[in-house]
N, C-alpha and C. Protein backbone atom coordinates (compact mmCIF):
# COMPACT_ATOMS: atom_id res chain seq x y z
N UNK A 1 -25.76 150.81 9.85
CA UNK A 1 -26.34 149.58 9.36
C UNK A 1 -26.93 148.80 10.53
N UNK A 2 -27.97 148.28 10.29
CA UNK A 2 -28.56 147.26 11.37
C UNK A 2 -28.17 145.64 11.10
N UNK A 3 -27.80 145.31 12.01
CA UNK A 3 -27.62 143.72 12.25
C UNK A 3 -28.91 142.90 12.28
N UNK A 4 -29.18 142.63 11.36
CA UNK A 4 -30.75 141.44 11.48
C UNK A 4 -30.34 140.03 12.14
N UNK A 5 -31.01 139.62 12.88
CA UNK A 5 -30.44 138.18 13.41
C UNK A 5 -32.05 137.46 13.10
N UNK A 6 -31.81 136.00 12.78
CA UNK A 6 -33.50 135.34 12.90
C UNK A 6 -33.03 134.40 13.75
N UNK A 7 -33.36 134.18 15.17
CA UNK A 7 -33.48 133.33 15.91
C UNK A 7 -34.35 132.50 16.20
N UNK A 8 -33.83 131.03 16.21
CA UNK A 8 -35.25 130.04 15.97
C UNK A 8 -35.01 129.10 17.34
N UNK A 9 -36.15 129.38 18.10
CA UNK A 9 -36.12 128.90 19.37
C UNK A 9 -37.18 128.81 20.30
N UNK A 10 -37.48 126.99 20.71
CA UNK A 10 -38.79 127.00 20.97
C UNK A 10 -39.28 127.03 22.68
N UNK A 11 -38.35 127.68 23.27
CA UNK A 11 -38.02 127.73 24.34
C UNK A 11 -38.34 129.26 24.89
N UNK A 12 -39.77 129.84 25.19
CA UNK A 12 -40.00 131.21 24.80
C UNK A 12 -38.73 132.05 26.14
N UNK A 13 -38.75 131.73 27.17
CA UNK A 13 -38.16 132.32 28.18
C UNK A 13 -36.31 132.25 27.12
N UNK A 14 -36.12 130.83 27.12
CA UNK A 14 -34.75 131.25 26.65
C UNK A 14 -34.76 132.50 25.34
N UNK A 15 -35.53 132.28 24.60
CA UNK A 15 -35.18 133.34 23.44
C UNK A 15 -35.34 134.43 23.94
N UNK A 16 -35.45 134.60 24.47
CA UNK A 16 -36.16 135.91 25.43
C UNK A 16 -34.82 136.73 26.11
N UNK A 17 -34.25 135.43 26.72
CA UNK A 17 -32.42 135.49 27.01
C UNK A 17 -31.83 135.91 26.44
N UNK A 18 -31.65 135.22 25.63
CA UNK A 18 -30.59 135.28 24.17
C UNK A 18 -30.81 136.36 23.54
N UNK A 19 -32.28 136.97 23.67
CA UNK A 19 -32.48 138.03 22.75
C UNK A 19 -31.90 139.39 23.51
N UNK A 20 -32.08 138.93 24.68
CA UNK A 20 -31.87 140.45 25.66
C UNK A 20 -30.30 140.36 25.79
N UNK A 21 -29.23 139.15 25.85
CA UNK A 21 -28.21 139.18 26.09
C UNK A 21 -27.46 139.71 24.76
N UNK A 22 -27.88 139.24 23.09
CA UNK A 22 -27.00 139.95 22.26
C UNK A 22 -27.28 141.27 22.05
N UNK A 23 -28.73 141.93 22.39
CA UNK A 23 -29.19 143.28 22.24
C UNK A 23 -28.13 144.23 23.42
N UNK A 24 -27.62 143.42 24.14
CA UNK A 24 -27.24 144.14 25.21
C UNK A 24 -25.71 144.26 24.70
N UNK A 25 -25.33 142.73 24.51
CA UNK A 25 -23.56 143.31 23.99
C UNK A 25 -23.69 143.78 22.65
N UNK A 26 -24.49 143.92 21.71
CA UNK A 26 -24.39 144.23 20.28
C UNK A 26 -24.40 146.10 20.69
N UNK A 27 -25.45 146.22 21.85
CA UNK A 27 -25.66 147.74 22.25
C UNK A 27 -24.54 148.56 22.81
N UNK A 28 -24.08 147.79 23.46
CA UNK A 28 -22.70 148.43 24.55
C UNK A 28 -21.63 148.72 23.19
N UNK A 29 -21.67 148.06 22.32
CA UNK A 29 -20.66 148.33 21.24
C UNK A 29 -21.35 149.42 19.86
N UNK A 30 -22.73 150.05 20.47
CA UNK A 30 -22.91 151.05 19.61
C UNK A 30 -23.65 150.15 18.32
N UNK A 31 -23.77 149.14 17.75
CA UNK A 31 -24.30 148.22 17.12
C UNK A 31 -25.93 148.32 17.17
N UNK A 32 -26.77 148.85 15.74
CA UNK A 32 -28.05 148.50 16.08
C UNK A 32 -28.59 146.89 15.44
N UNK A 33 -29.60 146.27 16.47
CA UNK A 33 -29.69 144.93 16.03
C UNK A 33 -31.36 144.99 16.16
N UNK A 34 -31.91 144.39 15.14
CA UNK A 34 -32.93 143.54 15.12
C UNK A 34 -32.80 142.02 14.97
N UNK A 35 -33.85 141.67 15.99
CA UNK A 35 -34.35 140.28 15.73
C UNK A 35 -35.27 140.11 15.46
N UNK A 36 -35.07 138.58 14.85
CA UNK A 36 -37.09 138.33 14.69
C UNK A 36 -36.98 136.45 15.04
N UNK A 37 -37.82 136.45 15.56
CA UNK A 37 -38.31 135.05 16.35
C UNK A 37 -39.27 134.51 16.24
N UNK A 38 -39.06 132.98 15.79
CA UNK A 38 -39.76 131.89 15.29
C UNK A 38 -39.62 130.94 16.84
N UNK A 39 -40.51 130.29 16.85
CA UNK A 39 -40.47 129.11 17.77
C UNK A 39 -40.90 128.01 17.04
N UNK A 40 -40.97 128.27 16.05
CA UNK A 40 -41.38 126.66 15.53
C UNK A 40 -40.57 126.37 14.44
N UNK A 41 -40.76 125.42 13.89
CA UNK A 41 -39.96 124.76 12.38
C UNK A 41 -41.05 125.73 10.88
N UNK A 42 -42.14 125.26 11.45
CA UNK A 42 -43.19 125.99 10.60
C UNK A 42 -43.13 127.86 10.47
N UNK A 43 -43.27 128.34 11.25
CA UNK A 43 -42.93 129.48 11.62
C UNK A 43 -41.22 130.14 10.68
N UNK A 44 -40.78 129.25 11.34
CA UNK A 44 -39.32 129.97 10.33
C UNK A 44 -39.13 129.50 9.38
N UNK A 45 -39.88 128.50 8.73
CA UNK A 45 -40.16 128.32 6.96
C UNK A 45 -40.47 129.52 6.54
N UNK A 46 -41.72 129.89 6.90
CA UNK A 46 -42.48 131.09 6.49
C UNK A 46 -41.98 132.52 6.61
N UNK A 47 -41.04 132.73 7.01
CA UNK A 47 -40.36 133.89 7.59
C UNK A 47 -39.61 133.64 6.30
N UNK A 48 -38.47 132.54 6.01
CA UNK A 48 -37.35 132.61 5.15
C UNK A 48 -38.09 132.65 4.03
N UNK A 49 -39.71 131.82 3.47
CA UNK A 49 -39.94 131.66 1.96
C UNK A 49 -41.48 132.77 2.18
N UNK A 50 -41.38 133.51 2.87
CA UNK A 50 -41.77 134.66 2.20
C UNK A 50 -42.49 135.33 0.92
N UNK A 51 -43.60 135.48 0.32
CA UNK A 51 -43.28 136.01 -1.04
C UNK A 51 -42.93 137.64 -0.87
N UNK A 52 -42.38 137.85 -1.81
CA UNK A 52 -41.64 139.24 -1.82
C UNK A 52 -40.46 139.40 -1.82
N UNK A 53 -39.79 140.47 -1.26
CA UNK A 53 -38.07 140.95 -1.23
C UNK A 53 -38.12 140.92 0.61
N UNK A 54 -38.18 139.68 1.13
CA UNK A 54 -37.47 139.57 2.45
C UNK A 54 -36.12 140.42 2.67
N UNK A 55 -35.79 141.24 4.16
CA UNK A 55 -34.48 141.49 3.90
C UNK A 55 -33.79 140.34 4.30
N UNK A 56 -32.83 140.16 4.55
CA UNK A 56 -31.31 139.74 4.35
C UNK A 56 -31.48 139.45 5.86
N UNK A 57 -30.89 138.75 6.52
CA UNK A 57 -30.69 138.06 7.73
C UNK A 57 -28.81 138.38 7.59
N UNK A 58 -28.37 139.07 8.94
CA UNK A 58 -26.93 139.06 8.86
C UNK A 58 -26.22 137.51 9.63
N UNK A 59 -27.16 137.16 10.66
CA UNK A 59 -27.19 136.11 11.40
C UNK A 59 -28.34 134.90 11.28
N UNK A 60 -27.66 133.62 11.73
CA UNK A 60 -29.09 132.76 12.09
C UNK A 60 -28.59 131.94 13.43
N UNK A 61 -29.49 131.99 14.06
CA UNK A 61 -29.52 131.41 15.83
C UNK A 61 -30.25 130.11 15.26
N UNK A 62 -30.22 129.05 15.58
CA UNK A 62 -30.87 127.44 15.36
C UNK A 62 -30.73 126.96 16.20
N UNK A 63 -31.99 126.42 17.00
CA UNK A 63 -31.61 125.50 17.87
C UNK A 63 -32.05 123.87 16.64
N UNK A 64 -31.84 122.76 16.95
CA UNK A 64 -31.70 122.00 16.51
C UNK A 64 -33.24 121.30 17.23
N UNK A 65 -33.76 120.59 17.85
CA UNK A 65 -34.98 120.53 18.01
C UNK A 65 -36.23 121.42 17.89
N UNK A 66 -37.09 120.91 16.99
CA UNK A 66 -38.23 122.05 17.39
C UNK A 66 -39.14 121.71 16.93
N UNK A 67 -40.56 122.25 17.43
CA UNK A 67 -41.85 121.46 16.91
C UNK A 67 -42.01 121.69 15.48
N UNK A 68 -42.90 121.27 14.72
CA UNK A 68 -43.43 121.25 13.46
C UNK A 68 -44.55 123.11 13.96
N UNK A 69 -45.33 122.84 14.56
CA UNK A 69 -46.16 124.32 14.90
C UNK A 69 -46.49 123.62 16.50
N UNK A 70 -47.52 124.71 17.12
CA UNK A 70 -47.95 125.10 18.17
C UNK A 70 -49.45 124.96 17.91
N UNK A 71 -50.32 123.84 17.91
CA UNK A 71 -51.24 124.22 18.08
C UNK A 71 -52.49 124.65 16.95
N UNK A 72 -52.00 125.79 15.93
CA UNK A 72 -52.67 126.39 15.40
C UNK A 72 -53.37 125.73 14.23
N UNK A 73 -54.06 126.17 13.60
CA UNK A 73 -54.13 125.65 12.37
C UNK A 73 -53.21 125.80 11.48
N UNK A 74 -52.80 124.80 10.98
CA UNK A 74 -51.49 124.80 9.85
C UNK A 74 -51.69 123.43 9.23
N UNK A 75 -51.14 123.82 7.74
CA UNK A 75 -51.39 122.47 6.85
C UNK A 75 -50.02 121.45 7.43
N UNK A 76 -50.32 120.00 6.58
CA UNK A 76 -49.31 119.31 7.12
C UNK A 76 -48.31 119.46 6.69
N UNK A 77 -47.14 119.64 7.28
CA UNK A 77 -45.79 119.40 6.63
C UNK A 77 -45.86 119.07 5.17
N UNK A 78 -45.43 119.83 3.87
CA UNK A 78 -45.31 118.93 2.62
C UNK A 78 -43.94 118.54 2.66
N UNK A 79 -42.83 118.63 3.61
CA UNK A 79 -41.64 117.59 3.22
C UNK A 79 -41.80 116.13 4.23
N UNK A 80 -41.72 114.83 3.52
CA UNK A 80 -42.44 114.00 4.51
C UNK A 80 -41.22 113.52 5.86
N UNK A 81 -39.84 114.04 5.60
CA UNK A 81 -38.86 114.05 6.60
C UNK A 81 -39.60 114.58 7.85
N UNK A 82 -40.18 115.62 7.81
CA UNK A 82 -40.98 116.49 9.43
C UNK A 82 -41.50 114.77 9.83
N UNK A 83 -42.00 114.35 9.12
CA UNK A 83 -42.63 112.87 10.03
C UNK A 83 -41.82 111.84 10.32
N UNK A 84 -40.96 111.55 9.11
CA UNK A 84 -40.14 110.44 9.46
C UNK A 84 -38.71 111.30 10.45
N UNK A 85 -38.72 111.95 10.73
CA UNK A 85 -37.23 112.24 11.16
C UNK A 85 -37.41 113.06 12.53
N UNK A 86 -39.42 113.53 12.59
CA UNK A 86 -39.95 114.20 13.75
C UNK A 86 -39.10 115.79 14.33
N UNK A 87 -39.43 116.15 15.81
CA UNK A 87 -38.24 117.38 15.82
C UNK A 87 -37.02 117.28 16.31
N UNK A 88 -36.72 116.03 16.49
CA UNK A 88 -35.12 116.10 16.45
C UNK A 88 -34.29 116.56 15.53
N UNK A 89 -34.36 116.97 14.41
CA UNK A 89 -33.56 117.41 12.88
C UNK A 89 -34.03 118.13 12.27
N UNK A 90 -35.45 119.13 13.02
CA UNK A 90 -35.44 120.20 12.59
C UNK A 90 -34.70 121.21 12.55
N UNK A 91 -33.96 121.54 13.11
CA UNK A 91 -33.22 122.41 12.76
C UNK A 91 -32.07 122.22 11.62
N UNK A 92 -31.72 121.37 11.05
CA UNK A 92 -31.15 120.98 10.10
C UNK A 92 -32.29 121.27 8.80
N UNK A 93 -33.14 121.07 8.69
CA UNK A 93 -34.02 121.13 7.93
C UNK A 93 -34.19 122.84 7.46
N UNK A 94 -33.92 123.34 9.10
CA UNK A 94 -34.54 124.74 8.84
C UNK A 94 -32.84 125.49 8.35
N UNK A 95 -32.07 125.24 8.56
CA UNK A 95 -30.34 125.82 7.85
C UNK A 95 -30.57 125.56 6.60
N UNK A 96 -31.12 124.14 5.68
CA UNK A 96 -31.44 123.61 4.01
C UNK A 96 -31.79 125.06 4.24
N UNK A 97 -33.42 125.58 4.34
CA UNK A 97 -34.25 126.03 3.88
C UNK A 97 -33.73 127.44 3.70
N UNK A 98 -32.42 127.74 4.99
CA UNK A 98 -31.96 128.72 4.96
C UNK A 98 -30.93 129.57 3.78
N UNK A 99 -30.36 127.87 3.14
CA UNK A 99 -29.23 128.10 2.58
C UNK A 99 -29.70 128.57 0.96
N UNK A 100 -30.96 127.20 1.16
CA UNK A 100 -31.51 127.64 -0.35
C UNK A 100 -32.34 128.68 -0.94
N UNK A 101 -32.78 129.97 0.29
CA UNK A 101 -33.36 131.02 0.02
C UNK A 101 -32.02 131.87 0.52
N UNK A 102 -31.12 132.01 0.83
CA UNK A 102 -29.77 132.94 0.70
C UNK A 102 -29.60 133.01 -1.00
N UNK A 103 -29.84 134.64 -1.10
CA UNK A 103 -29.23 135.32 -2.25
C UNK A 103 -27.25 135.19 -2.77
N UNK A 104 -26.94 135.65 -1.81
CA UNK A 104 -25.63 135.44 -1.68
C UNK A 104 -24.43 134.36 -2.03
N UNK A 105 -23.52 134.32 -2.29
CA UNK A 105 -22.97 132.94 -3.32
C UNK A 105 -22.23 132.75 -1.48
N UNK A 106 -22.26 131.47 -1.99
CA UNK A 106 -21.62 130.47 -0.76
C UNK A 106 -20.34 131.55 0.32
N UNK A 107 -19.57 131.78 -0.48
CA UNK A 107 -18.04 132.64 0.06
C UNK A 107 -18.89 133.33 0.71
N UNK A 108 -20.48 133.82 1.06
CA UNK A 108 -20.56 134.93 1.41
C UNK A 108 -21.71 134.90 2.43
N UNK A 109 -22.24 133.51 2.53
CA UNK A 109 -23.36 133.12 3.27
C UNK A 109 -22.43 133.98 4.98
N UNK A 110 -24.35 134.37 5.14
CA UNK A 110 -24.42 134.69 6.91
C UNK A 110 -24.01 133.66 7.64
N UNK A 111 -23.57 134.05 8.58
CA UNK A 111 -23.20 132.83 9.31
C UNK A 111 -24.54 132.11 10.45
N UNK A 112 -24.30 131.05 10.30
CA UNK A 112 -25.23 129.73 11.24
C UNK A 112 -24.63 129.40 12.06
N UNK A 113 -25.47 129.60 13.81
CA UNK A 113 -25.30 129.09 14.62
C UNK A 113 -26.14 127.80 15.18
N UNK A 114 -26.04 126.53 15.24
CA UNK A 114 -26.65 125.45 15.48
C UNK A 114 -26.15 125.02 16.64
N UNK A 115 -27.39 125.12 17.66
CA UNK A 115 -27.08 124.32 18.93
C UNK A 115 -28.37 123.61 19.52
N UNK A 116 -27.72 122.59 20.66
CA UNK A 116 -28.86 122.14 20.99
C UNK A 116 -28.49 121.29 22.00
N UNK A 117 -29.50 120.58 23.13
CA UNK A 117 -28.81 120.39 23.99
C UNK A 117 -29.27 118.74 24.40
N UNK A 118 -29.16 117.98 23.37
CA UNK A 118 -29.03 116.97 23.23
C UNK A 118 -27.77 116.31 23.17
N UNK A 119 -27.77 114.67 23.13
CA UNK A 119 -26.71 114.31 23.38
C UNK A 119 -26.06 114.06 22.14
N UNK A 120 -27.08 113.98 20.81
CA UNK A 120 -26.55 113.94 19.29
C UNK A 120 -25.19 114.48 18.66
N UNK A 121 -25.17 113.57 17.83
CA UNK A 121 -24.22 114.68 17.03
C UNK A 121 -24.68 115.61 16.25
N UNK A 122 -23.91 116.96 16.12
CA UNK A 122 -24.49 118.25 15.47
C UNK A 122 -24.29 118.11 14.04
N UNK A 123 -24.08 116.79 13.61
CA UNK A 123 -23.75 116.44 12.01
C UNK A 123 -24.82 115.55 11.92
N UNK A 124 -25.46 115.97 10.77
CA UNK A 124 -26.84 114.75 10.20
C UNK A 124 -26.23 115.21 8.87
N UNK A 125 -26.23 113.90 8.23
CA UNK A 125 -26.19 113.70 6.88
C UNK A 125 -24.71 114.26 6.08
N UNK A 126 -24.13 114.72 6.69
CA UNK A 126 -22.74 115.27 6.08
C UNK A 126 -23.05 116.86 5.72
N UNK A 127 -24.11 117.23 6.59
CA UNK A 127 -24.66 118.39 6.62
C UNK A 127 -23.78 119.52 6.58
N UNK A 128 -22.53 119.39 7.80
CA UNK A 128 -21.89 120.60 8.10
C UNK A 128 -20.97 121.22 7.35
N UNK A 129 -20.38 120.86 6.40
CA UNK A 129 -19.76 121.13 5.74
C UNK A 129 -20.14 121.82 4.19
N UNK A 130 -21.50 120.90 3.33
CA UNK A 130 -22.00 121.32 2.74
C UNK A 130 -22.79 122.90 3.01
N UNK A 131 -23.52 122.50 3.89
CA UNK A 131 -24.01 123.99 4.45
C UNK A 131 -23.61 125.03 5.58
N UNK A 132 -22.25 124.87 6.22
CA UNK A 132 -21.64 125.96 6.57
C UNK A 132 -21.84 126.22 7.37
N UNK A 133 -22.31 125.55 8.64
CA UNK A 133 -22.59 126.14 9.94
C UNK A 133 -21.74 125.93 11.38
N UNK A 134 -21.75 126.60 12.34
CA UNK A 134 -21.52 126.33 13.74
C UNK A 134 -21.94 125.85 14.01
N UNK A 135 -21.46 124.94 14.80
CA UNK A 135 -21.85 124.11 16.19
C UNK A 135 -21.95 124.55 17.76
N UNK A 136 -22.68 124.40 18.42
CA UNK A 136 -22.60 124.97 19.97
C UNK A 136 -23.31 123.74 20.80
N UNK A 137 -22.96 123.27 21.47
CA UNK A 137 -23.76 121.94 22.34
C UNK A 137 -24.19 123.22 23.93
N UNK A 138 -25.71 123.46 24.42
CA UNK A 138 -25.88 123.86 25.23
C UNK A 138 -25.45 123.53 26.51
N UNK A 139 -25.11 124.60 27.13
CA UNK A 139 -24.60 124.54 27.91
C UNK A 139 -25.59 125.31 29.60
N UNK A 140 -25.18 125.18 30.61
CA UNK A 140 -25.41 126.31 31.38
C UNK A 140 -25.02 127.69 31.36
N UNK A 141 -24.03 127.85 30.48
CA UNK A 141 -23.59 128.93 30.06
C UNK A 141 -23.90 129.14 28.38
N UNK A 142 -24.96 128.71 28.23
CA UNK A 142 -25.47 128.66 26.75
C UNK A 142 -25.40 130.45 26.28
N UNK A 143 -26.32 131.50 26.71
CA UNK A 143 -26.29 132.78 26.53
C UNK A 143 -24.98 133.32 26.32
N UNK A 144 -24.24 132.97 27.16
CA UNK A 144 -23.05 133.88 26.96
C UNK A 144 -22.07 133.36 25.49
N UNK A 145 -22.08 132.24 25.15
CA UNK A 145 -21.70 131.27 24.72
C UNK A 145 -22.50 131.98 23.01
N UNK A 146 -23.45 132.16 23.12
CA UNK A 146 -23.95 132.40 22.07
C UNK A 146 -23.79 133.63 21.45
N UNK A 147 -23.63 134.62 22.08
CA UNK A 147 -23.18 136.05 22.65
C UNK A 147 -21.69 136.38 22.05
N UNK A 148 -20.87 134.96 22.58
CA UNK A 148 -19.72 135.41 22.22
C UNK A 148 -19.23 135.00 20.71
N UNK A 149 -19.88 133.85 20.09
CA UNK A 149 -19.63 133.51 18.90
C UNK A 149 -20.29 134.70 17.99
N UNK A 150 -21.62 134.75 18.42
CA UNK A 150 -22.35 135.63 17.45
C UNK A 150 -21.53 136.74 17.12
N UNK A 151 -20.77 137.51 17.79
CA UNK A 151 -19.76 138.82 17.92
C UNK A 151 -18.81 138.55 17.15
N UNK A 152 -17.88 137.28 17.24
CA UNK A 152 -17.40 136.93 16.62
C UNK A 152 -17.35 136.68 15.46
N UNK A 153 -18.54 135.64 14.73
CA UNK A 153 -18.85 135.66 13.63
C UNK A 153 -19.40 136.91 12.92
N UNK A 154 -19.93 137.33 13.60
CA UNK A 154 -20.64 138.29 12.58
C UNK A 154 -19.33 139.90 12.14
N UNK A 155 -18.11 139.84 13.25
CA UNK A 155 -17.22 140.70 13.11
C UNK A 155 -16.01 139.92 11.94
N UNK A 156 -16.07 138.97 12.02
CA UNK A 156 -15.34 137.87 10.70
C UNK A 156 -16.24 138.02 9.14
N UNK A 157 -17.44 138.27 9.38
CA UNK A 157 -18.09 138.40 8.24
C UNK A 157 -17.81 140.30 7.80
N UNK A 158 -17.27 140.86 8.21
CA UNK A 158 -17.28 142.07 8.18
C UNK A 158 -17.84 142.99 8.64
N UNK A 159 -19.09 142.79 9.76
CA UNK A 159 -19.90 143.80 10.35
C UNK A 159 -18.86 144.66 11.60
N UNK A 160 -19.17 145.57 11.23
CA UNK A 160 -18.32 146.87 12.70
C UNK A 160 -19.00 146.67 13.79
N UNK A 161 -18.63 146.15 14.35
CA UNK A 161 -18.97 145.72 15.58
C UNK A 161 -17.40 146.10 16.95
């Protein structure tokens, strides 16, 4: 079985990290993993609402800040929170979007990792509980840190790892 992870991170060098550091311990343990990587808020809308039979994400990486897009042409935001609430709480925005395109009944949701390296709290709105996620406040030891939960969680959810 392959481990799908969607990592959302607008930081291209760090994802880049993160991507090479769980490919590396997911590898040493015989584990095949794909990722797929968004850097924007916009970007990993479109990934999760999809039309079609998206597969299944076993993981989600979130950082908690992130732009609306990069640049490109893209329509405006239709939720008007992207403006009033800007990218500080995108990533909260992008776990909703996550939770409400998960097939899976709650007992069974992938697990969410949310970090970020602000001084906030990792709770907006009474968020964490309703939607089920980790917390991680970045660190200098952010990679490893991420590395080691991800293993964790995803071996609690049942993957052989």
């Amino acid at each position: 079985m392959t481990i799908r992870i969607l990592l959302v991170e607008d930081e291209h060098l760090q994802a880049d990290r993160i991507e090479e550091e769980i490919l590396a311990a997911l590898g040493r343990k015989g584990v095949v993993c794909e990722i797929v990587k968004a850097d924007t808020e916009s970007r990993a809308l479109a990934i999760l609402t999809q039309p079609g039979d998206r597969p299944d994400f076993n993981l989600y990486l979130v950082d908690v800040m992130l732009p609306w897009a990069r640049g490109e042409e893209i329509e405006e935001p239709g939720d008007p929170r992207v403006r009033q609430e800007g990218p500080l709480y995108a990533g909260f925005r992008v776990i909703e979007a996550i939770r409400k395109t998960e097939r899976a009944q709650p007992d069974q949701w992938a697990p969410i990792i949310l970090y970020t390296s602000a001084t906030l709290t990792l709770e907006h709105n009474g968020h964490q509980r309703r939607l089920n996620y980790h917390r991680l406040q970045k660190t200098d030891d952010l990679d490893a840190e991420l590395v080691n939960l991800s293993v964790k969680l995803l071996a609690a959810a049942g993957h052989t790892i």
